[in-house]
N, C-alpha and C. Protein backbone atom coordinates (compact mmCIF):
# COMPACT_ATOMS: atom_id res chain seq x y z
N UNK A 1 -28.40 -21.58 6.93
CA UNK A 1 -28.33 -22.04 8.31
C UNK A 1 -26.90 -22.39 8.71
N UNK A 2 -25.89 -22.80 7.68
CA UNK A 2 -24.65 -23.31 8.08
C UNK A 2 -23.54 -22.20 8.92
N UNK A 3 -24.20 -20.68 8.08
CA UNK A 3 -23.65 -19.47 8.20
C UNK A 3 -24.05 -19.46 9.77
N UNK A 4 -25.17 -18.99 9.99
CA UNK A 4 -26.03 -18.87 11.62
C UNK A 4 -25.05 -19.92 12.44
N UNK A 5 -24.66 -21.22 11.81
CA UNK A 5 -24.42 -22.02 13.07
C UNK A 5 -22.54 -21.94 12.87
N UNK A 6 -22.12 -21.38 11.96
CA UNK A 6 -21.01 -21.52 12.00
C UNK A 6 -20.51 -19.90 13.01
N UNK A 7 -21.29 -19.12 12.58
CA UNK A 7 -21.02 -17.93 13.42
C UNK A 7 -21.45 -18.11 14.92
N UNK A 8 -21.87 -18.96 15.29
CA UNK A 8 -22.56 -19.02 16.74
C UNK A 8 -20.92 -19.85 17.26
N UNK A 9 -20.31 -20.75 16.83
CA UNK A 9 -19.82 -21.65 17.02
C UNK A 9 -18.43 -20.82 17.02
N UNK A 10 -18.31 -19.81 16.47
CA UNK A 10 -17.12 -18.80 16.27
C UNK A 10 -17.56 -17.73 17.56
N UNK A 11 -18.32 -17.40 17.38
CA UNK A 11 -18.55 -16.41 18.40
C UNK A 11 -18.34 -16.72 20.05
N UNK A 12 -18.94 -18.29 19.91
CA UNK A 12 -18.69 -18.46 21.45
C UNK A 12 -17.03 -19.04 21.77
N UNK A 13 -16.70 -19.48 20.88
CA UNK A 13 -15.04 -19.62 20.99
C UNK A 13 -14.30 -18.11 21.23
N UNK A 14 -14.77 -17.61 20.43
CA UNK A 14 -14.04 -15.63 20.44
C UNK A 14 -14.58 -15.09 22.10
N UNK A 15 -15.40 -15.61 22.39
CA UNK A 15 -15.87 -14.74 23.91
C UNK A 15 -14.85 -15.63 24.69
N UNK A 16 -13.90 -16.81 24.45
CA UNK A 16 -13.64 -17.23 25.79
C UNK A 16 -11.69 -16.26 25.48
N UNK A 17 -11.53 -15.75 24.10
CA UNK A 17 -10.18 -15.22 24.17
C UNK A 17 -9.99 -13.69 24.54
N UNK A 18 -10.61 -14.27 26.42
CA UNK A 18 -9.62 -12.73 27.19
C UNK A 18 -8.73 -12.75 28.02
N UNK A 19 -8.96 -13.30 29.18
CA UNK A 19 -8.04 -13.00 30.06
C UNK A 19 -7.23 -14.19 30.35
N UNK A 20 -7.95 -15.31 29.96
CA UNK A 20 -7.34 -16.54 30.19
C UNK A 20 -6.56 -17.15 29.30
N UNK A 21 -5.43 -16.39 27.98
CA UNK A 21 -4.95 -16.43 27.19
C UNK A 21 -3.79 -15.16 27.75
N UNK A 22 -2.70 -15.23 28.51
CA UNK A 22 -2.12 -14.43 29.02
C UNK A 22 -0.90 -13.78 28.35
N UNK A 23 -0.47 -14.49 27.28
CA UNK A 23 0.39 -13.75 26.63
C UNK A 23 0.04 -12.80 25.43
N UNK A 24 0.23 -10.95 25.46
CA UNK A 24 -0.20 -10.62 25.00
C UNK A 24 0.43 -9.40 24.25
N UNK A 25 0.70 -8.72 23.07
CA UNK A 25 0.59 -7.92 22.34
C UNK A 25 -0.02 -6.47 22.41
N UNK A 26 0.85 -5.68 22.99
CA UNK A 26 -0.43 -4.70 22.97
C UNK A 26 -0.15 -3.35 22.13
N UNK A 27 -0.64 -2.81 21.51
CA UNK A 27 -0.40 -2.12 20.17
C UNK A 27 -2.23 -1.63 19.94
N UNK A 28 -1.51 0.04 19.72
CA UNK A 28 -2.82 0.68 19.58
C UNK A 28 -3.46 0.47 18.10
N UNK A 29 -5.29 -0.07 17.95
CA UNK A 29 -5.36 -0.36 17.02
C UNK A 29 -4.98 0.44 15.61
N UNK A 30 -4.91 1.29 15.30
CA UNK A 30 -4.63 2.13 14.09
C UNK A 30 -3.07 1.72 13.82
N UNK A 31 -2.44 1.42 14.63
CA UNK A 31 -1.47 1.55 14.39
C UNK A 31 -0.22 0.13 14.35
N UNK A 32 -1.40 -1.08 14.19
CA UNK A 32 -1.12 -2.04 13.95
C UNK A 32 -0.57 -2.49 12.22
N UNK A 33 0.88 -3.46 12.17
CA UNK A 33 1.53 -3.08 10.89
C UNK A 33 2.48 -4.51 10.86
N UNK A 34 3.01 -4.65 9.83
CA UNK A 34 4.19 -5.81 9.75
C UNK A 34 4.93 -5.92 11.39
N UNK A 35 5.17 -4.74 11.34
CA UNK A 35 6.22 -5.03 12.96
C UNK A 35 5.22 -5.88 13.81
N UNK A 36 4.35 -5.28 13.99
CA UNK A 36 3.52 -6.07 14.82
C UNK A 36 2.98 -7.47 15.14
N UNK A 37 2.94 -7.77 13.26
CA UNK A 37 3.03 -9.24 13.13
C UNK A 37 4.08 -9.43 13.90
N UNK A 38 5.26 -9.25 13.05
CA UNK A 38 6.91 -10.08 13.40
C UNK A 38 6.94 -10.19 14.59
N UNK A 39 6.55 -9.33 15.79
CA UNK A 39 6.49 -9.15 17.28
C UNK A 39 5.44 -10.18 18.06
N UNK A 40 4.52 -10.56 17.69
CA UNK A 40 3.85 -11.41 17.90
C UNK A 40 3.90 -12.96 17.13
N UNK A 41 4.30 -13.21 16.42
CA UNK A 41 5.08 -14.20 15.81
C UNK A 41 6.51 -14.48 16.83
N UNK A 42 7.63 -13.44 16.85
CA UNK A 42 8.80 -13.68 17.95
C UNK A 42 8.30 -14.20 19.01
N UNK A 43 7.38 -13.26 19.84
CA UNK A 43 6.38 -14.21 21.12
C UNK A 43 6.22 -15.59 21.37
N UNK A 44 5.39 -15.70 20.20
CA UNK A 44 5.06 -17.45 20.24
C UNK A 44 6.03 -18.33 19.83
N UNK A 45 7.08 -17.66 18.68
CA UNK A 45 8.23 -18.77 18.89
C UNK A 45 8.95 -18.60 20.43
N UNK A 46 9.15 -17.85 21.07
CA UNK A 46 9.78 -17.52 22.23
C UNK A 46 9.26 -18.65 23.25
N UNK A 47 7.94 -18.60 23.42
CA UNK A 47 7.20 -19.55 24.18
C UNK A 47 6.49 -20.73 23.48
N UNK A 48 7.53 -21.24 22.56
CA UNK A 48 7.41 -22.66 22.11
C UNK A 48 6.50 -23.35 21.43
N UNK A 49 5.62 -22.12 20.58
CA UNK A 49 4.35 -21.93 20.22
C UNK A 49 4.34 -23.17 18.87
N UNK A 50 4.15 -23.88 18.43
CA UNK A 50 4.13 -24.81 17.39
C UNK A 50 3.90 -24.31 16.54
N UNK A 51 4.84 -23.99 15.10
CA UNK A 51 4.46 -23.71 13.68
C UNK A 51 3.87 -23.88 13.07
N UNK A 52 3.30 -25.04 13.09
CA UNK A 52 2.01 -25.47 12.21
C UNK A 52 0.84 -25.36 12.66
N UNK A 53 -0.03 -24.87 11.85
CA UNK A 53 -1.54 -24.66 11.97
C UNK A 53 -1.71 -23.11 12.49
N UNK A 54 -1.01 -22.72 12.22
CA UNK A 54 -1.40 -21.14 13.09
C UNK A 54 -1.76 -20.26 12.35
N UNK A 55 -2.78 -19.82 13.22
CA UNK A 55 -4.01 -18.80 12.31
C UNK A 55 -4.16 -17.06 13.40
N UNK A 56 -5.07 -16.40 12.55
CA UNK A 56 -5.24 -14.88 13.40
C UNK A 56 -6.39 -14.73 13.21
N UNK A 57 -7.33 -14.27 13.89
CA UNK A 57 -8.72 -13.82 13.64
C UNK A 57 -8.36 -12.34 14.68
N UNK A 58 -8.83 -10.97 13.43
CA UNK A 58 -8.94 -9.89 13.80
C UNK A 58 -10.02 -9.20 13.82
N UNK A 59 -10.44 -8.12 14.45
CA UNK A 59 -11.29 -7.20 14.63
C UNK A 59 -11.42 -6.36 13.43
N UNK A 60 -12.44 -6.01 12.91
CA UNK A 60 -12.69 -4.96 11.51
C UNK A 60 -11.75 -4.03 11.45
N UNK A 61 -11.45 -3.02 12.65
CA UNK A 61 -10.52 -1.64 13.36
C UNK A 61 -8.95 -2.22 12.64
N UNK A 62 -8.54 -3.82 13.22
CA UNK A 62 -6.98 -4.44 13.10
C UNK A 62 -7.27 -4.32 11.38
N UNK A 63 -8.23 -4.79 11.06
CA UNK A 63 -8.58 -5.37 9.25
C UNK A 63 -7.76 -3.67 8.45
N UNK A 64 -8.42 -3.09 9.39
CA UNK A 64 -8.70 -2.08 8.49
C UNK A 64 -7.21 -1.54 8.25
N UNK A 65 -6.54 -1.07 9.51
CA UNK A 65 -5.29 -0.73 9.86
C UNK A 65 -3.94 -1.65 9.03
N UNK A 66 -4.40 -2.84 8.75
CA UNK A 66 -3.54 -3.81 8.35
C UNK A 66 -3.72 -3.94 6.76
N UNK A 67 -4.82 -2.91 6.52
CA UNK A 67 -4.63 -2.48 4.64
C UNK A 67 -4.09 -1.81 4.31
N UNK A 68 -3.25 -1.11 5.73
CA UNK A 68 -2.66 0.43 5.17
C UNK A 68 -1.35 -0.02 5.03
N UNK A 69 -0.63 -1.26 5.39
CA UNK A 69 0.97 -2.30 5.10
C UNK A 69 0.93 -2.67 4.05
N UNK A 70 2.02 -2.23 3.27
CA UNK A 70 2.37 -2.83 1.77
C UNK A 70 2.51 -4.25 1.94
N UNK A 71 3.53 -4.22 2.90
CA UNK A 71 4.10 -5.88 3.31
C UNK A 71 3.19 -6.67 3.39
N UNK A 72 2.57 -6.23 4.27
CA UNK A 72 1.05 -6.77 4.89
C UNK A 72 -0.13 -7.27 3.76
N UNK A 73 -0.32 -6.24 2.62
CA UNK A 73 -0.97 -6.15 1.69
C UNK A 73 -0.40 -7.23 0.64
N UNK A 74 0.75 -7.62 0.67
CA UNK A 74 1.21 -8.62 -0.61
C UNK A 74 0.76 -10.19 -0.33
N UNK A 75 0.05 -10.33 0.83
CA UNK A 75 -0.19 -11.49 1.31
C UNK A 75 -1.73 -11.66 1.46
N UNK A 76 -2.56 -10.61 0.97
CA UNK A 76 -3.82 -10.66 0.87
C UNK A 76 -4.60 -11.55 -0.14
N UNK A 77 -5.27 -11.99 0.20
CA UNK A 77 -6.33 -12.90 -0.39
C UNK A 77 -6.97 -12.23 -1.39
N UNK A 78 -6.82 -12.13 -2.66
CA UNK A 78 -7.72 -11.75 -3.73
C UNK A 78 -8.32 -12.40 -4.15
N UNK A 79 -8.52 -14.02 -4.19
CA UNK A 79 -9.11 -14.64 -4.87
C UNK A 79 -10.45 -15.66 -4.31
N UNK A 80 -10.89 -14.57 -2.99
CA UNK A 80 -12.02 -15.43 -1.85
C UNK A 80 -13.22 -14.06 -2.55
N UNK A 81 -14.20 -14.82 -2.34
CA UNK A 81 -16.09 -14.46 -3.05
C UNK A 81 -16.45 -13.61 -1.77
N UNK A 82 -15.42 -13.55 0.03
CA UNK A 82 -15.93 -13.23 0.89
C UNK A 82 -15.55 -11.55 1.19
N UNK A 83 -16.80 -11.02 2.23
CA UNK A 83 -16.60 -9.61 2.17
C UNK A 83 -15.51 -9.65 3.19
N UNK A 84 -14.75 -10.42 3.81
CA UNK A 84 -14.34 -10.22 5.25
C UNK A 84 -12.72 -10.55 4.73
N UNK A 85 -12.05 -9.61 5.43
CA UNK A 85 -10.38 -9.35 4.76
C UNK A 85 -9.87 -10.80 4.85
N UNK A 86 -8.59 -10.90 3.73
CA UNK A 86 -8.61 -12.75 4.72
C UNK A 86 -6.95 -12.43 3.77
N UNK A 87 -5.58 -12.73 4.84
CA UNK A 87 -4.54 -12.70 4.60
C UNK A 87 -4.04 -14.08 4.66
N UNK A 88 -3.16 -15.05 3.78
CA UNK A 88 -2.51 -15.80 3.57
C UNK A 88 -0.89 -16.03 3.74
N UNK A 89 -0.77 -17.38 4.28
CA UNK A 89 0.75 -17.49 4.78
C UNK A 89 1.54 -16.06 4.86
N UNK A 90 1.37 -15.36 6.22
CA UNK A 90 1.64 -14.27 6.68
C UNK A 90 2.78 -14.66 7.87
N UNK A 91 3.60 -14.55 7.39
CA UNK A 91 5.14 -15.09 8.78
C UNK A 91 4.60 -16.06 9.75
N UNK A 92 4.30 -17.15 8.83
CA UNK A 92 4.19 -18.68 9.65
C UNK A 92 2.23 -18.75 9.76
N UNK A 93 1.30 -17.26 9.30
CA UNK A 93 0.35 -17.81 9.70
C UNK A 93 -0.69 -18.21 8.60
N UNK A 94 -0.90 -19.45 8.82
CA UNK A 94 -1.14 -19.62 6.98
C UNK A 94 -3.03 -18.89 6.90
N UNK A 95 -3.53 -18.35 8.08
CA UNK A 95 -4.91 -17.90 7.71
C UNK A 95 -5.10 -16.80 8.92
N UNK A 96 -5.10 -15.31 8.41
CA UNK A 96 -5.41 -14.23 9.12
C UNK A 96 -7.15 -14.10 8.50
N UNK A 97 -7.78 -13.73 9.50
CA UNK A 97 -9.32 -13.53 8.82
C UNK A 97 -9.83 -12.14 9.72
N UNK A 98 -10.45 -11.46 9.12
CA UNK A 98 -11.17 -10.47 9.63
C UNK A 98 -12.36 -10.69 9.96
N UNK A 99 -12.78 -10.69 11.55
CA UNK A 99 -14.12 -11.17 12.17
C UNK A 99 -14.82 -9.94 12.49
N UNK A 100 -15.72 -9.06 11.52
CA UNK A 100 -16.47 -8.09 12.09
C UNK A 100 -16.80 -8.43 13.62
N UNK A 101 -17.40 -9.44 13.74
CA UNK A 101 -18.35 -9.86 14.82
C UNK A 101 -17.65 -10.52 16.38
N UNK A 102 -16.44 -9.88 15.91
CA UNK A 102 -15.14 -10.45 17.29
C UNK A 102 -15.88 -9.90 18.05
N UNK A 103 -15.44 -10.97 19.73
CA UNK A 103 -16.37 -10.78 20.75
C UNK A 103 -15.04 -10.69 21.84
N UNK A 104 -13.54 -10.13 20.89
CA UNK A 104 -12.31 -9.85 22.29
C UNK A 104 -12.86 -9.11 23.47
N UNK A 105 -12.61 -9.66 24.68
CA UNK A 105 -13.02 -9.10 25.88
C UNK A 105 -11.84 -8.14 26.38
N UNK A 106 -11.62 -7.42 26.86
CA UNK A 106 -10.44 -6.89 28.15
C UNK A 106 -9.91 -6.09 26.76
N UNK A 107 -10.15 -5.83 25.99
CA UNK A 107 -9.20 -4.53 24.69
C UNK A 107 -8.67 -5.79 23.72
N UNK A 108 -9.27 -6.57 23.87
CA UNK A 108 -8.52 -7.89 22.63
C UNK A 108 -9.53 -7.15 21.33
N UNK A 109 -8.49 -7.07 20.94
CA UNK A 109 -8.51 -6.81 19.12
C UNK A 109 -8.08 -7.52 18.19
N UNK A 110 -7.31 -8.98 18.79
CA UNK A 110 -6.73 -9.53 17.30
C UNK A 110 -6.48 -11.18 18.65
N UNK A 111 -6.29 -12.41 18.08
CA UNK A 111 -6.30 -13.02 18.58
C UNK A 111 -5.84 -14.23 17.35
N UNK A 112 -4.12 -14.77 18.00
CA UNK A 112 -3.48 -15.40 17.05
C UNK A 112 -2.72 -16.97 17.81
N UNK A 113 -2.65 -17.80 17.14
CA UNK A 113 -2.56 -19.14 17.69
C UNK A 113 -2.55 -20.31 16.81
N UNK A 114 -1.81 -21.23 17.29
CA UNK A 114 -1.87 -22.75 16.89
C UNK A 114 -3.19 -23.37 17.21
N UNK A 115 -3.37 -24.02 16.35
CA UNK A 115 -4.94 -25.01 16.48
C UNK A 115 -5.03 -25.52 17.67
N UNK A 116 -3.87 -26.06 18.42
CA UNK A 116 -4.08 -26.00 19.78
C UNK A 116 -4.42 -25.57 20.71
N UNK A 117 -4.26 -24.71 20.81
CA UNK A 117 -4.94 -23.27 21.41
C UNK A 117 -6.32 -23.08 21.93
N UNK A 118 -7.00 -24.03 20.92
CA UNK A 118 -8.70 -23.75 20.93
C UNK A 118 -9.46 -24.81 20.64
N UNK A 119 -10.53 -25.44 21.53
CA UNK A 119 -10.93 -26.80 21.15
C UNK A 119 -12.83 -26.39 20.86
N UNK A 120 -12.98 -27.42 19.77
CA UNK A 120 -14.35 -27.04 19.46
C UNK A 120 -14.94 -28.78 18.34
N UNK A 121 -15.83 -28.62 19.07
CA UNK A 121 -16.04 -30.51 18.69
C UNK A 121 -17.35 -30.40 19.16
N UNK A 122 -17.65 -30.87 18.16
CA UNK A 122 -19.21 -31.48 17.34
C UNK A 122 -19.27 -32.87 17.14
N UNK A 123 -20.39 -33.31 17.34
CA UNK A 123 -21.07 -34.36 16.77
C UNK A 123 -22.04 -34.58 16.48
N UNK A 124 -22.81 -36.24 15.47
CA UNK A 124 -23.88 -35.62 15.17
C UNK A 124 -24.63 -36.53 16.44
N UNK A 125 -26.12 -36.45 16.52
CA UNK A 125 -26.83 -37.09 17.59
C UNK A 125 -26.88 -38.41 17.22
N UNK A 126 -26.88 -39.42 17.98
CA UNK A 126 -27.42 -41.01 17.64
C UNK A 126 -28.70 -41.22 17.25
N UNK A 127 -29.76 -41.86 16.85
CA UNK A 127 -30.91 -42.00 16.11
C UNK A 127 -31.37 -42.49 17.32
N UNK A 128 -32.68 -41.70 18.03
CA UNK A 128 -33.27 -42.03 19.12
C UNK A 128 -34.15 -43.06 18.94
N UNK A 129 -34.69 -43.33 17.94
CA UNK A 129 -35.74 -44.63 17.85
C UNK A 129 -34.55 -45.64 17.87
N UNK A 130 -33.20 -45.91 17.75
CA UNK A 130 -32.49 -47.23 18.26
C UNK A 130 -31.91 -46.99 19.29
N UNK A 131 -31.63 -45.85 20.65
CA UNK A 131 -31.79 -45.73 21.49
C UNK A 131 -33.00 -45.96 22.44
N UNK A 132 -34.09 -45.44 21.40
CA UNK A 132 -35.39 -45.84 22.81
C UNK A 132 -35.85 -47.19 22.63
N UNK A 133 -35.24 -47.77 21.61
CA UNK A 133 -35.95 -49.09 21.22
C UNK A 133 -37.33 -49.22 20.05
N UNK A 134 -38.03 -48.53 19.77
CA UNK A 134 -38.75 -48.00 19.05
C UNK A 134 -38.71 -46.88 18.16
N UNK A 135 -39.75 -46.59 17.25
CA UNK A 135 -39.59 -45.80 16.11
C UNK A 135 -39.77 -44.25 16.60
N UNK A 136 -38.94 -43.39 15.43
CA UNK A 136 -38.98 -42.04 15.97
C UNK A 136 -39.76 -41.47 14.68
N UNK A 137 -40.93 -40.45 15.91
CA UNK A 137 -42.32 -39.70 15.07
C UNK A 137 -41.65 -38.34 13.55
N UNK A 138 -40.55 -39.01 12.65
CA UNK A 138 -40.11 -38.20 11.89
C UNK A 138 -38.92 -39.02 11.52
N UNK A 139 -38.23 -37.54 10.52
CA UNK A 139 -36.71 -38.38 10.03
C UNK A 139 -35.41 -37.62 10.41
N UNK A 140 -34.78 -38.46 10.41
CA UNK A 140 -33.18 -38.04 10.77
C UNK A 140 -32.69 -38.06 9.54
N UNK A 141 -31.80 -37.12 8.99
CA UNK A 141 -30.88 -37.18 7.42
C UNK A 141 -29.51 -36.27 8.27
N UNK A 142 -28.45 -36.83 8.34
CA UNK A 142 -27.26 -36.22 8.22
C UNK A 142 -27.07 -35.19 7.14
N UNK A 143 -26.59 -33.85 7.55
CA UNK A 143 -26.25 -33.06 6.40
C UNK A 143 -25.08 -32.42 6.65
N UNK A 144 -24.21 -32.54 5.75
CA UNK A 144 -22.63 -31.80 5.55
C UNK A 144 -22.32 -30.75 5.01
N UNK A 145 -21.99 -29.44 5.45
CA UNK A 145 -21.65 -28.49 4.89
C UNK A 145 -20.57 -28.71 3.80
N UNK A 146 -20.46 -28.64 2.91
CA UNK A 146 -19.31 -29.11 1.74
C UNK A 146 -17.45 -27.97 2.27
N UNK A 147 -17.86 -27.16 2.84
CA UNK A 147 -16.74 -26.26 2.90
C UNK A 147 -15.89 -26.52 4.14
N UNK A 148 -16.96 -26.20 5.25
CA UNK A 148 -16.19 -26.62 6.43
C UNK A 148 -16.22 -28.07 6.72
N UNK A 149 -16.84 -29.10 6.57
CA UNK A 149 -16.86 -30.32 6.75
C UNK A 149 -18.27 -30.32 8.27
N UNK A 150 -18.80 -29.43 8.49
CA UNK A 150 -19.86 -29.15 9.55
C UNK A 150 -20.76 -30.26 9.03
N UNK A 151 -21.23 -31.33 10.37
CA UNK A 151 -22.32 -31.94 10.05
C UNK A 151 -23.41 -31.87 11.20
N UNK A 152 -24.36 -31.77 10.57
CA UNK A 152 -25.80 -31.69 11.30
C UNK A 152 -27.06 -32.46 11.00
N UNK A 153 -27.68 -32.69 11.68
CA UNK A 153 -28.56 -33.89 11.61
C UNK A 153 -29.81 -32.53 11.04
N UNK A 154 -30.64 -32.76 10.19
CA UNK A 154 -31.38 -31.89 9.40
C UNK A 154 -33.26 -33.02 9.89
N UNK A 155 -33.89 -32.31 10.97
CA UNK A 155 -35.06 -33.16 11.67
C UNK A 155 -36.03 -32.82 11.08
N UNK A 156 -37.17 -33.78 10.43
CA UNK A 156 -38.15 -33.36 9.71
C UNK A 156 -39.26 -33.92 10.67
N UNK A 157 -40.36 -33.16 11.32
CA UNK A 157 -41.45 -34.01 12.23
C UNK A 157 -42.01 -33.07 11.58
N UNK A 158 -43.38 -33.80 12.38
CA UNK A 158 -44.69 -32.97 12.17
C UNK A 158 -45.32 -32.49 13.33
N UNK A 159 -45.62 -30.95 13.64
CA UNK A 159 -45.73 -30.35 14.89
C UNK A 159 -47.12 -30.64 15.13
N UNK A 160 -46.88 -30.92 16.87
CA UNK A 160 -48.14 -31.94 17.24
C UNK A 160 -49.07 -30.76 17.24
N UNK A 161 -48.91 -29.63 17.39
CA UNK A 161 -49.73 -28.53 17.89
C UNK A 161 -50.62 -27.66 16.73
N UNK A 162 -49.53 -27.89 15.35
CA UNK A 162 -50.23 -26.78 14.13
C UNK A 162 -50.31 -27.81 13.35
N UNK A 163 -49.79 -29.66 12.96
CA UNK A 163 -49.43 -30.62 12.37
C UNK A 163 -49.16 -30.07 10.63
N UNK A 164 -48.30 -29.02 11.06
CA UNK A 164 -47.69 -28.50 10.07
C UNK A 164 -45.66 -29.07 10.08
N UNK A 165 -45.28 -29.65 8.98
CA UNK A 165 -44.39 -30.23 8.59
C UNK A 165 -43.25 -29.16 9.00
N UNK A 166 -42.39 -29.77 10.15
CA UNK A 166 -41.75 -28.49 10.50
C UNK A 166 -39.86 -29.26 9.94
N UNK A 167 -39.20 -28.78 10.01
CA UNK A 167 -37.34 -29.23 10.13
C UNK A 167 -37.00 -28.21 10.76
N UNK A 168 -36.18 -29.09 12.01
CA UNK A 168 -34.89 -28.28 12.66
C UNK A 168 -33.42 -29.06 12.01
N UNK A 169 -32.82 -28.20 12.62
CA UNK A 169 -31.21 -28.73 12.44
C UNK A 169 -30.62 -28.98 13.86
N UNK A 170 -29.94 -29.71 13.68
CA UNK A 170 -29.58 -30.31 15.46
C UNK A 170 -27.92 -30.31 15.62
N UNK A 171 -27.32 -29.96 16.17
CA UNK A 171 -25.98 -30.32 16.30
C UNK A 171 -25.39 -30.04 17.85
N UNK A 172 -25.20 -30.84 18.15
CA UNK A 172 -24.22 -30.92 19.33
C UNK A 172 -22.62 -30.66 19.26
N UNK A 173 -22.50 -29.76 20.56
CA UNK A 173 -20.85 -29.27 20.51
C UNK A 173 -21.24 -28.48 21.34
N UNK A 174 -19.18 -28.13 21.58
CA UNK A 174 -18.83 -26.91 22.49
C UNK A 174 -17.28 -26.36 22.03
N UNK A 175 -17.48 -25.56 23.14
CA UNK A 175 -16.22 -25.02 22.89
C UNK A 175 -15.15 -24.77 24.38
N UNK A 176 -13.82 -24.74 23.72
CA UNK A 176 -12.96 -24.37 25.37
C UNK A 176 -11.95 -24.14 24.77
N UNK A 177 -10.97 -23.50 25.89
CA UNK A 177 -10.02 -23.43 25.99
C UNK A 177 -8.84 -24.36 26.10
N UNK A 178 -7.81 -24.36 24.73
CA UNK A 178 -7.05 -25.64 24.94
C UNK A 178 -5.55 -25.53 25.27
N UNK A 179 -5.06 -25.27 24.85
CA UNK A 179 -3.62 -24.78 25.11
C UNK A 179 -3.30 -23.35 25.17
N UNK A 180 -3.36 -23.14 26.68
CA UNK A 180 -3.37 -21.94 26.91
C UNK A 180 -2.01 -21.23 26.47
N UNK A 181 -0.93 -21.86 26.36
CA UNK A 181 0.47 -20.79 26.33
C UNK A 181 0.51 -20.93 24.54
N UNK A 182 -0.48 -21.79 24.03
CA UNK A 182 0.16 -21.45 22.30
C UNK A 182 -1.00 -20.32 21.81
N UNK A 183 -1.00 -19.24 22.52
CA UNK A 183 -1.46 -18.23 22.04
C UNK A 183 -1.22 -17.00 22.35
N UNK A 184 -1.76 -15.63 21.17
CA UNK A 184 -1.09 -14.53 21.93
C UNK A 184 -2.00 -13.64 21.19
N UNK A 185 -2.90 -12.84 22.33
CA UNK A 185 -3.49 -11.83 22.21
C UNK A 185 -2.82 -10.28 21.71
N UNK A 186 -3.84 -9.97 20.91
CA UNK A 186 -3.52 -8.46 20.37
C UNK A 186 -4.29 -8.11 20.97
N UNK A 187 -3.52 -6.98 21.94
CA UNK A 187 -4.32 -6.05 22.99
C UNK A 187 -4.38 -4.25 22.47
N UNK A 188 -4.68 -3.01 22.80
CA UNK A 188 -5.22 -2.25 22.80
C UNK A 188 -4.38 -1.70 24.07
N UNK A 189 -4.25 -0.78 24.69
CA UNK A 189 -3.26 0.13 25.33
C UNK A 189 -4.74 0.06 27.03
């Protein structure tokens, strides 16, 4: 379930990086390579982009194209259990990841930025039986994903309808747009 909610929580952040992220990169996908980094890296230092924390999430097409760079290739992650490409401290960006499931709008293929850039905040719910004043028909248990630090309230009731012992998982959050100029789209021609 952490997977389901961590991809939901990625996905709807990836649908908001199109048009409203205006500085952009544009380079046909096949033919994306070191230069391309360095060129999009120059960008964001150009426009004052903050060094620290800066990451890339690419499209499978960029993943793929970006195995064919030696340069590119010496900074690859060999030592992750995951199927999805994942490049390390790459000219300032300490986490490139390959997102099959990118949702770039307008020809976005690659999408790179300071943590600023992108806001996404969770919490868990308050315990409604000390909100309503009274007891709640089930249990509340906090549960923590060990990797990402994701917490979710894990609900155990009993369904009034089949009074079969059901659990949901509950988590509250969203997502937006945060600092629009510390980012820079990889665009498509």
């Amino acid at each position: 379930m952490s997977v389901s909610l961590g991809r939901y929580l990625t996905d709807t952040l990836s649908a908001l990086w199109g048009d409203t992220y205006t500085a952009e990169t544009v380079k046909a996908t096949s033919a994306v390579d070191y230069s391309t980094i360095c060129s999009i890296v120059s960008a964001m230092n150009a426009a004052g982009v903050p060094d620290a924390g800066r990451f890339g999430v690419v499209s499978s097409a960029v993943a793929a194209a970006m195995r064919e760079d030696e340069i590119i290739m010496e900074h690859f992650d060999r030592n992750t259990a995951s199927g999805y490409a994942h490049w390390v401290n790459l000219e300032g960006f300490t986490d490139i990841w390959e997102y099959p499931a990118f949702a770039g709008t307008n020809n976005t293929t690659g999408f790179f930025a300071s943590k600023s850039a992108c806001v996404a905040a969770c919490r868990l719910l308050a315990d409604p039986g000390t909100l309503l004043g009274f007891g709640y028909p089930g249990t509340l248990q906090a549960v923590t994903e060990p990797e990402s630090g994701l917490s979710v309230l894990a609900n155990n009731y009993v369904d009034a309808n089949t009074l079969a012992i059901t659990t949901r998982l509950i988590l509250l959050g969203g997502v937006d747009e945060g600092q629009i100029a510390c980012a820079n789209r990889l665009c498509t021609a």
